[in-house]
Protein backbone atom coordinates (compact mmCIF):
# COMPACT_ATOMS: atom_id res chain seq x y z
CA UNK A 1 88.50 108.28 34.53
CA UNK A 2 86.03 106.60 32.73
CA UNK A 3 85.44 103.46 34.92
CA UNK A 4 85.48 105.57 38.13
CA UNK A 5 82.02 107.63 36.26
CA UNK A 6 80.98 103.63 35.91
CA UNK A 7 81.62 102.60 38.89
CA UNK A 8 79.50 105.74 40.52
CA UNK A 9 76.83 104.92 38.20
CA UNK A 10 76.79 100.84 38.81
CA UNK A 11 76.86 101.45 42.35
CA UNK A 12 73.66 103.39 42.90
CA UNK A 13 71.36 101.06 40.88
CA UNK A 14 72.43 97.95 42.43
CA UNK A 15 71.93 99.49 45.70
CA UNK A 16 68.40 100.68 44.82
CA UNK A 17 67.78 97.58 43.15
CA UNK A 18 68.59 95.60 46.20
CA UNK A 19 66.00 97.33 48.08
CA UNK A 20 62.86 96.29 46.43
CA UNK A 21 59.45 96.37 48.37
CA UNK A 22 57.34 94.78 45.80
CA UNK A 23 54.91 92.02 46.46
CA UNK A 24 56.56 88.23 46.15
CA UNK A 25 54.72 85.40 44.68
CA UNK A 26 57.81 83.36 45.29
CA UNK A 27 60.08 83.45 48.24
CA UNK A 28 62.50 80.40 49.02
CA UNK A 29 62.49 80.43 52.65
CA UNK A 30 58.94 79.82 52.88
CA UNK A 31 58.39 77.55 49.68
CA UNK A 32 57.24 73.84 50.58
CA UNK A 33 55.35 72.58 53.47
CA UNK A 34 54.65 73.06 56.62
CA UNK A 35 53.21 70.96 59.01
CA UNK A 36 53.17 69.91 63.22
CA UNK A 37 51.75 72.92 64.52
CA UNK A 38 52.90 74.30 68.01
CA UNK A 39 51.23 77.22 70.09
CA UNK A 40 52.84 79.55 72.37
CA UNK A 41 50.95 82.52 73.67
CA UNK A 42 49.91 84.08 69.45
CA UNK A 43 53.25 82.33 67.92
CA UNK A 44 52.71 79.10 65.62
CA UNK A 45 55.93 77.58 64.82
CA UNK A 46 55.51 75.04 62.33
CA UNK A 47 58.16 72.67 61.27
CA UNK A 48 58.69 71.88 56.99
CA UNK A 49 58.14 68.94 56.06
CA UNK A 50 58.17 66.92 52.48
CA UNK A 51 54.72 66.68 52.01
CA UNK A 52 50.94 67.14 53.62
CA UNK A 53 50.46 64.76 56.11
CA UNK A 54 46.90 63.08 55.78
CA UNK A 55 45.57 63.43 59.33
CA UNK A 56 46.80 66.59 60.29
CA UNK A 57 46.62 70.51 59.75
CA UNK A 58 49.11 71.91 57.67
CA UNK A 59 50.18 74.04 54.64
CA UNK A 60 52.14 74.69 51.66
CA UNK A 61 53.34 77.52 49.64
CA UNK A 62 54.77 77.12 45.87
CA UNK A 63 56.35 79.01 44.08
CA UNK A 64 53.85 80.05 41.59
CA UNK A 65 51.62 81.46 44.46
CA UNK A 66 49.49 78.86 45.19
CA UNK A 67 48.55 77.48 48.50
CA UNK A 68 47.08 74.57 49.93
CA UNK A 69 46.13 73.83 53.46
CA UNK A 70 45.05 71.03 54.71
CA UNK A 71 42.50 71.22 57.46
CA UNK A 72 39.30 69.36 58.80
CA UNK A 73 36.84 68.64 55.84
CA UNK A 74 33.68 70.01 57.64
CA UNK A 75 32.40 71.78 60.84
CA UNK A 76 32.44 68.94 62.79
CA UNK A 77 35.74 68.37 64.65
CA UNK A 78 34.55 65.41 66.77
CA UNK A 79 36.99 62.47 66.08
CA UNK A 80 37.14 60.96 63.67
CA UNK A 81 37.48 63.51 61.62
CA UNK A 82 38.50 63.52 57.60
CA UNK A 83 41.13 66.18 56.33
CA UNK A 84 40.51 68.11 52.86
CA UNK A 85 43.11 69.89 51.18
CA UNK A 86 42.06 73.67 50.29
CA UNK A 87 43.10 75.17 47.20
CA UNK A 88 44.13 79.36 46.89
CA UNK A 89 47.18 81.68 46.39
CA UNK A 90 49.43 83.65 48.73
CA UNK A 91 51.62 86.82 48.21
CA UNK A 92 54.27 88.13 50.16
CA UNK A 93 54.96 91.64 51.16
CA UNK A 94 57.88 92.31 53.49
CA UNK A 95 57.23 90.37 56.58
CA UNK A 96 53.51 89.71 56.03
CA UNK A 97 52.30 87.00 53.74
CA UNK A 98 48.16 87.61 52.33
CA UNK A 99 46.33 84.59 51.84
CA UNK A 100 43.27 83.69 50.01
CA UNK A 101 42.09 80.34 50.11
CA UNK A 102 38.51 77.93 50.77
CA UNK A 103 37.18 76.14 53.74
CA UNK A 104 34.46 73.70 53.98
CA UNK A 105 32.20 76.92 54.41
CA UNK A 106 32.79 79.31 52.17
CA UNK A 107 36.20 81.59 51.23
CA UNK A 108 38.66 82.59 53.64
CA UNK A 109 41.22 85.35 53.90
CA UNK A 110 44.69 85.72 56.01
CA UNK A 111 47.12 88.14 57.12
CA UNK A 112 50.28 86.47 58.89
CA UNK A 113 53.35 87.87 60.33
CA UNK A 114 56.28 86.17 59.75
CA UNK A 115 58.74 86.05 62.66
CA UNK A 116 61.29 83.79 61.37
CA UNK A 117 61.53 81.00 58.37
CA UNK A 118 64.47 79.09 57.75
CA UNK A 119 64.98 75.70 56.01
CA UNK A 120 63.47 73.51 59.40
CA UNK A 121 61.14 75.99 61.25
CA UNK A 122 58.36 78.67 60.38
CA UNK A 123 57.39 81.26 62.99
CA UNK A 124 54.29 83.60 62.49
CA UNK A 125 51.55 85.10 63.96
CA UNK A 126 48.37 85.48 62.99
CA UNK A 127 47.19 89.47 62.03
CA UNK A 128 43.86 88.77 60.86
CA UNK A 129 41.71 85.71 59.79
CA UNK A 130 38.60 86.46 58.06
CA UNK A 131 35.74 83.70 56.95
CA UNK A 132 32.90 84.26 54.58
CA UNK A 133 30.52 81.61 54.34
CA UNK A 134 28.73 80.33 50.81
């Protein structure tokens, strides 16, 4: 009699445990990063790679909540063009992943969807993007 009274008090709280909507610093799907952007329609799909690569756009996510994106080092995107990598943090909520980070400019802040992640693609879309110069 005993374990049954465990077992319907065990149950319950790994259930509710499981079902956690707190903000993430750190999830594993989208650790690492991503680079080779592809457009279709408001989709990015972005493949993982090992690293940055130095002449392209691209971004990674750690584990501790920092992120890095790599993207043109000024305003200027007439070739040939320099890259810059772009230090700032990310949180994840759900399905949506809040980024602040810096640009050439100023600070920016973004608010992406994520469609799908798995260990060779990234899908998103883009909710908001907001810049605010120096």
């Amino acid at each position: 009699m005993k374990i049954n009274k465990l077992i319907l008090l065990v149950i319950p709280v790994l259930l509710l445990s499981s079902c956690s909507d707190e903000i993430e610093t750190g999830q594993s799907g989208l650790l690492g990063s991503w680079t080779n952007e592809q457009v279709n329609d408001s989709i990015l799909t972005f493949q993982r790679t090992a690293s940055l690569s130095d002449n392209k756009y691209g971004f990674t996510f750690d584990s501790s909540g920092k992120f890095v994106e790599r993207t043109i080092s000024g305003w200027c995107a007439t070739p040939p063009v320099s890259y810059v990598n772009n230090q700032g943090s990310w949180t994840r909520y759900k399905d949506t992943v809040f980024i602040s980070t810096t640009f050439w400019g100023g600070t920016a802040t973004y608010k992406w969807k994520i469609l799908s992640v798995d260990k060779f693609s990234l899908k998103l879309c883009k909710i908001s993007e907001k810049y605010t110069e120096k």
